[in-house]
Protein backbone atom coordinates (compact mmCIF):
# COMPACT_ATOMS: atom_id res chain seq x y z
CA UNK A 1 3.46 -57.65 -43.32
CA UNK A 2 6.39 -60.04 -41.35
CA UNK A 3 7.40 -58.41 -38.08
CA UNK A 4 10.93 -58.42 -37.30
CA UNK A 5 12.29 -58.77 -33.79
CA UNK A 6 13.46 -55.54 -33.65
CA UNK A 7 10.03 -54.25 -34.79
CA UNK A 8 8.70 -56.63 -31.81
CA UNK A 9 10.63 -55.21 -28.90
CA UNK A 10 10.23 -51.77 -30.13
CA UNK A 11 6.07 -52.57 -29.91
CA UNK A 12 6.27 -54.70 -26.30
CA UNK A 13 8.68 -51.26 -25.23
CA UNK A 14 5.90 -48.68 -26.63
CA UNK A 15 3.45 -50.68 -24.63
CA UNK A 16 5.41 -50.88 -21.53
CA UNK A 17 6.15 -46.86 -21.46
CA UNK A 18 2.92 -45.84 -22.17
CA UNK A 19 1.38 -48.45 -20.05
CA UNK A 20 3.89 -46.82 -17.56
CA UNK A 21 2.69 -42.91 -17.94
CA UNK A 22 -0.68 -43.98 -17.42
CA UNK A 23 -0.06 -45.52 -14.47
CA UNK A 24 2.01 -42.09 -12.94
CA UNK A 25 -1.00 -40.19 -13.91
CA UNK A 26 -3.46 -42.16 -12.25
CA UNK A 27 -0.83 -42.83 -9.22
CA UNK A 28 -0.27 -38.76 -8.88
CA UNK A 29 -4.38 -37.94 -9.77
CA UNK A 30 -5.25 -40.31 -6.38
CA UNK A 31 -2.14 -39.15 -4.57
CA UNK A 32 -2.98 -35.25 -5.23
CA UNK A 33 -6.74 -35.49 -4.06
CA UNK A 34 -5.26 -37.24 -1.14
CA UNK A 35 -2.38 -34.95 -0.51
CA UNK A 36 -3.03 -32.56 2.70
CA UNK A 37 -1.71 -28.91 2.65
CA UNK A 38 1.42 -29.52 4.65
CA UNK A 39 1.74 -25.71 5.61
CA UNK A 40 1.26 -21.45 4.82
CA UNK A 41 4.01 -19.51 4.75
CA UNK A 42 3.17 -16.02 4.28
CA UNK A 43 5.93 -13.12 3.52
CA UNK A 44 4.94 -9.62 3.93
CA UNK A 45 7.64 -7.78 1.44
CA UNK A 46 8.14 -4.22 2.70
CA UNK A 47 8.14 -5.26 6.33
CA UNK A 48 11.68 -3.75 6.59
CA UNK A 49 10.12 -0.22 5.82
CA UNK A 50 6.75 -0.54 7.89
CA UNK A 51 4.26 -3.10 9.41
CA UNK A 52 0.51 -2.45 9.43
CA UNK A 53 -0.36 -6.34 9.37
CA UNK A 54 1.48 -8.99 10.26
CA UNK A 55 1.38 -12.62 9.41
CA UNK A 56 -0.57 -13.47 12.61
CA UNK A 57 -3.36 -11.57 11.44
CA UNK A 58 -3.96 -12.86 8.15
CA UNK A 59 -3.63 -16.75 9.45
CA UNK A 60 -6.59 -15.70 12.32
CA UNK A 61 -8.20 -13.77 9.45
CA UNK A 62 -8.25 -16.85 7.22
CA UNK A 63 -9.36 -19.06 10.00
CA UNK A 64 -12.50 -17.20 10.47
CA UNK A 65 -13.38 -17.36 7.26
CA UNK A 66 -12.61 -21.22 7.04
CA UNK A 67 -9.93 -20.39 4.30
CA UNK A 68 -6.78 -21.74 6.44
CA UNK A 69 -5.14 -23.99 3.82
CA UNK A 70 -3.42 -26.82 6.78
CA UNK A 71 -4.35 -29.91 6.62
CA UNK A 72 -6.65 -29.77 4.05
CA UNK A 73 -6.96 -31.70 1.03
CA UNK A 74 -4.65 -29.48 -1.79
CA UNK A 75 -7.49 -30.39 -4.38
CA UNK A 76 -10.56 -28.97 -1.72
CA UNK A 77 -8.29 -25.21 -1.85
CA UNK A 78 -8.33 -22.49 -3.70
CA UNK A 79 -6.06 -20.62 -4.05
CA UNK A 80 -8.08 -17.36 -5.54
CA UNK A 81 -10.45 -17.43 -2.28
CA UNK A 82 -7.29 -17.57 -0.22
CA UNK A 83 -5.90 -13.94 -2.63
CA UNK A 84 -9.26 -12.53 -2.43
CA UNK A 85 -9.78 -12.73 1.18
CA UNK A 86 -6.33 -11.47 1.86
CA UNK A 87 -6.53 -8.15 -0.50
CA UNK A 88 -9.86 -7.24 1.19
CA UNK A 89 -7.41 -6.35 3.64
CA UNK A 90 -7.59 -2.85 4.34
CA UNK A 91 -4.11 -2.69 5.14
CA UNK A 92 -2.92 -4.76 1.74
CA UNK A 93 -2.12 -3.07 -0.90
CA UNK A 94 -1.38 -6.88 -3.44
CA UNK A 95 -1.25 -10.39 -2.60
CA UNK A 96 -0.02 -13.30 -4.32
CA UNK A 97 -1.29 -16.85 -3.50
CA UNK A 98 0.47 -19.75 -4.88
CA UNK A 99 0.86 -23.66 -4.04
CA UNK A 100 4.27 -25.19 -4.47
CA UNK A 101 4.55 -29.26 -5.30
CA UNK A 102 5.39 -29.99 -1.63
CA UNK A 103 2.07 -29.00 -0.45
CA UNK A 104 2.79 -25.60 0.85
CA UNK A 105 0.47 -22.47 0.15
CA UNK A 106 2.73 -19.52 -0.51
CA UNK A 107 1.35 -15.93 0.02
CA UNK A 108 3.44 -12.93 -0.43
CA UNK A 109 1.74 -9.65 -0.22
CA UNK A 110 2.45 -5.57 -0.09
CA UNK A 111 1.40 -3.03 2.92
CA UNK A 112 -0.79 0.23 1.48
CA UNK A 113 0.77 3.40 2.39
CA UNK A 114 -1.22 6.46 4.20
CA UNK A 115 0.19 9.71 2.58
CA UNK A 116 -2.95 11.79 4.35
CA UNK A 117 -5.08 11.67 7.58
CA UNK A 118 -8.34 13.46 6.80
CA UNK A 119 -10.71 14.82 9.35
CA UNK A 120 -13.27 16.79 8.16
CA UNK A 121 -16.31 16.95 10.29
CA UNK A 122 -17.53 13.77 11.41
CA UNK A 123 -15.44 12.31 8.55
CA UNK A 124 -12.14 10.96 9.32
CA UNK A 125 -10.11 8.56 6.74
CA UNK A 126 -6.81 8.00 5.64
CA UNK A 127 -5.75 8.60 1.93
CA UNK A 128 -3.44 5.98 0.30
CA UNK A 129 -0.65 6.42 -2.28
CA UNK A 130 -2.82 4.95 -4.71
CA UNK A 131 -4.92 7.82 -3.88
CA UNK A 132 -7.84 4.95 -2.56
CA UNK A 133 -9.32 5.73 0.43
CA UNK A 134 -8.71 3.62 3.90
CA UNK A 135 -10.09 3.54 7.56
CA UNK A 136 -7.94 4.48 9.96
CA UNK A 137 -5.84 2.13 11.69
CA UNK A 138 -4.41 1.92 15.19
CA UNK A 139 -1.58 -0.56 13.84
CA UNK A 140 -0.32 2.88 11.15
CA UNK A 141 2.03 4.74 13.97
CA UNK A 142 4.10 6.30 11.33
CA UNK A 143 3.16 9.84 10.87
CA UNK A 144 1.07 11.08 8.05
CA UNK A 145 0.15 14.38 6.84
CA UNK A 146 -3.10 15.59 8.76
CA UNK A 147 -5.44 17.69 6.81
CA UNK A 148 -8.23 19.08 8.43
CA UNK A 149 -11.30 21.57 7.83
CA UNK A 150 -13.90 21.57 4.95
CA UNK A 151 -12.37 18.82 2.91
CA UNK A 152 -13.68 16.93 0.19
CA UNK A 153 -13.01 13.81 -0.81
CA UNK A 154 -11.93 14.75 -4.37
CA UNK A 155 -9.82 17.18 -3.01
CA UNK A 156 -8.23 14.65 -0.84
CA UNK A 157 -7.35 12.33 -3.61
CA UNK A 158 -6.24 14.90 -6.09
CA UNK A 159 -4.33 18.31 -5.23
CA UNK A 160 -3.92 17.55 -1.37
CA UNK A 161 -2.32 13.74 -2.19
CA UNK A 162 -0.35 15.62 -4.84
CA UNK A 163 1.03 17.89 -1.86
CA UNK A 164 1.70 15.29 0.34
CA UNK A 165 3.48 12.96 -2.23
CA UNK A 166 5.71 15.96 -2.84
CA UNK A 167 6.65 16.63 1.05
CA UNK A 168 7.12 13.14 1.30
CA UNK A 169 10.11 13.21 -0.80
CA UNK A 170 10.79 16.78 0.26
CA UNK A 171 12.90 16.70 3.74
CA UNK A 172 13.44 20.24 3.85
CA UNK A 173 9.63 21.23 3.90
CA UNK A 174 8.68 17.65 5.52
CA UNK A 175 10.18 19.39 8.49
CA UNK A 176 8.93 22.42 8.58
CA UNK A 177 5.19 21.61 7.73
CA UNK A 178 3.03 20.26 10.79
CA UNK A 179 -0.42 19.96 9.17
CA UNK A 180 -3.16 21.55 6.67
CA UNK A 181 -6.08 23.29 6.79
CA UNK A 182 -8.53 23.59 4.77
CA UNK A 183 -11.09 26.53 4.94
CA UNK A 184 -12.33 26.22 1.30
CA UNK A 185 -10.39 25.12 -1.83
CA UNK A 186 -9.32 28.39 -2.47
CA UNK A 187 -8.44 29.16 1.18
CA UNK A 188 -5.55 26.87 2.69
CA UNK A 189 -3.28 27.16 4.73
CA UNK A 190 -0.18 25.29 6.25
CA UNK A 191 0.52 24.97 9.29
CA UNK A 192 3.77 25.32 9.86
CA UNK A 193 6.49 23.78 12.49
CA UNK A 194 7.43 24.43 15.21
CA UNK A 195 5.52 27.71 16.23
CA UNK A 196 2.10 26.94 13.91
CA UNK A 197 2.33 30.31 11.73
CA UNK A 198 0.16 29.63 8.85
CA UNK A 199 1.18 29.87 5.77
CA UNK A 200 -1.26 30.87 3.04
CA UNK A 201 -1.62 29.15 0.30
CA UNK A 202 -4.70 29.99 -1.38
CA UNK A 203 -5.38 27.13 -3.57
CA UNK A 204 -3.42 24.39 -3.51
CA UNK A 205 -2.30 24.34 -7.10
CA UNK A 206 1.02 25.75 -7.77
CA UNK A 207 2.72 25.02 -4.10
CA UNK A 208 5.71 24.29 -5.60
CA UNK A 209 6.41 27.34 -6.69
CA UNK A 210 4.77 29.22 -3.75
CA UNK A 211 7.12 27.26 -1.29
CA UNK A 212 10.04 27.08 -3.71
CA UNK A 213 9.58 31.32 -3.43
CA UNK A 214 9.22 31.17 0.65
CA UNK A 215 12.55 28.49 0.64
CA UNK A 216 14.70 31.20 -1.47
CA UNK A 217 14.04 33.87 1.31
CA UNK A 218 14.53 31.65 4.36
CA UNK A 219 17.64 30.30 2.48
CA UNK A 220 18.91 34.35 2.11
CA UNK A 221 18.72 34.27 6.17
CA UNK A 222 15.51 36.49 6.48
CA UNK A 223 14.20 33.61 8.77
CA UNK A 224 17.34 34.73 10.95
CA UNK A 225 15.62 37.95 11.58
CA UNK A 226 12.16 37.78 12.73
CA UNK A 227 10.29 35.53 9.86
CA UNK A 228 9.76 33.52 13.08
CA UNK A 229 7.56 36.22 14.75
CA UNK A 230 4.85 36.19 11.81
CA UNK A 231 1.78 34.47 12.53
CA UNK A 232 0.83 34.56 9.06
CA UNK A 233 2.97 34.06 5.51
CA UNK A 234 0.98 35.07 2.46
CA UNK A 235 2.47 33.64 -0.58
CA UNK A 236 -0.81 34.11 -2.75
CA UNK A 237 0.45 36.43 -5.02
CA UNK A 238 3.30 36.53 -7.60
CA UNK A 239 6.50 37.58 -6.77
CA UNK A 240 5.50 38.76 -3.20
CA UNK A 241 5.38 37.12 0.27
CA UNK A 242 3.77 38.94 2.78
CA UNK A 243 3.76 38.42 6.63
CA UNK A 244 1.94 39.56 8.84
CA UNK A 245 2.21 39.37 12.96
């Protein structure tokens, strides 16, 4: 076979370029083990709408664990130890750990959200909206829904987070409901703002249409005559509220 020039230069150029890739590889292999983590930036996404944990915290946090990313090799870090560590959190609800080409670790990462404060006996805990149970927490200052009595923790995560999800988005009974308590889980009551008249609920199931009944009598104007002066509001039974003083 007689090799033509052209057939030359295109062989010497294949050489070269190839010759050339392996080089980069080897070139950015050595410069990545070498590289240092140049910095953490860490952006906590609902910050705007509350802040149980701040940045501060999880850069001590990872210190004392000896997962701080600065200044250390990029190819000694993980990034999964880094997301692990972080969601154990109990005030995270997600993180995300990721490292950029620069050298920068890049955490973003979601607050939980207490819907209840439970204290039943010695027992006190905070119930999420992922219905997941939390410690309590001097840095959550936003009110919750307090539930207290003889409350189980089933309860808590079923019917009484369905109640509190639903006053959450509910202004007009958000208002006017202080707290819950919880005798048994056919007896409870809610407490009720701003003079603490009880209002009986029985079990918990069907409160939406034992308070959408109550609402259609307070919007009628009976509150405007002596509702007020009841220390208790039955609403157990259909088609009836009863007060008593």
């Amino acid at each position: 076979m007689k090799w033509s020039v052209k057939n030359i230069l295109i062989w010497l150029m294949s050489v070269v370029v190839v010759g050339y890739l392996v080089g980069m590889g080897i070139w950015s292999s050595r410069r990545t083990n070498n590289q240092l983590c140049s910095a953490m930036e860490i952006t906590i996404t609902d910050v705007a709408l509350r802040q149980y944990v701040t940045a501060e915290e999880i850069q001590l946090m990872l210190q004392g664990k000896g997962l701080y990313p600065v200044n250390k090799p990029i190819s000694g870090i993980s990034t999964q130890s880094i997301e692990g560590a972080i969601q154990s959190h109990p005030m995270v609800r997600r993180a995300e750990v990721y490292m950029t080409q620069a050298g920068t670790v890049c955490v973003r990462l979601s607050q939980r959200i207490p819907l209840l404060r439970i204290v039943s006996g010695d027992d006190s805990y905070f119930i999420d909206s992922d219905r997941t149970r939390m410690p309590i927490s001097e840095s959550v200052t936003t009110p919750v829904l307090l539930v207290e009595g003889n409350v189980g923790e089933r309860m808590a995560r079923e019917e009484l987070t369905d109640l509190a999800q639903w006053l959450y988005n509910n202004r007009y009974w958000q208002e006017k409901i202080a707290s819950v308590f919880v005798v048994n889980p056919k007896m409870v009551y809610l407490v009720q703002k701003p003079d603490g008249a009880h209002l009986i609920l029985g079990e918990v199931s069907g409160f939406r249409r034992k308070l959408g009944k109550l609402r259609t009598l307070y919007d009628k104007g009976f509150d405007q005559i002596g509702w007020q002066t009841y220390r208790e509001i039955d609403l157990r039974y259909t088609g009836q509220v009863i007060g008593r003083k």
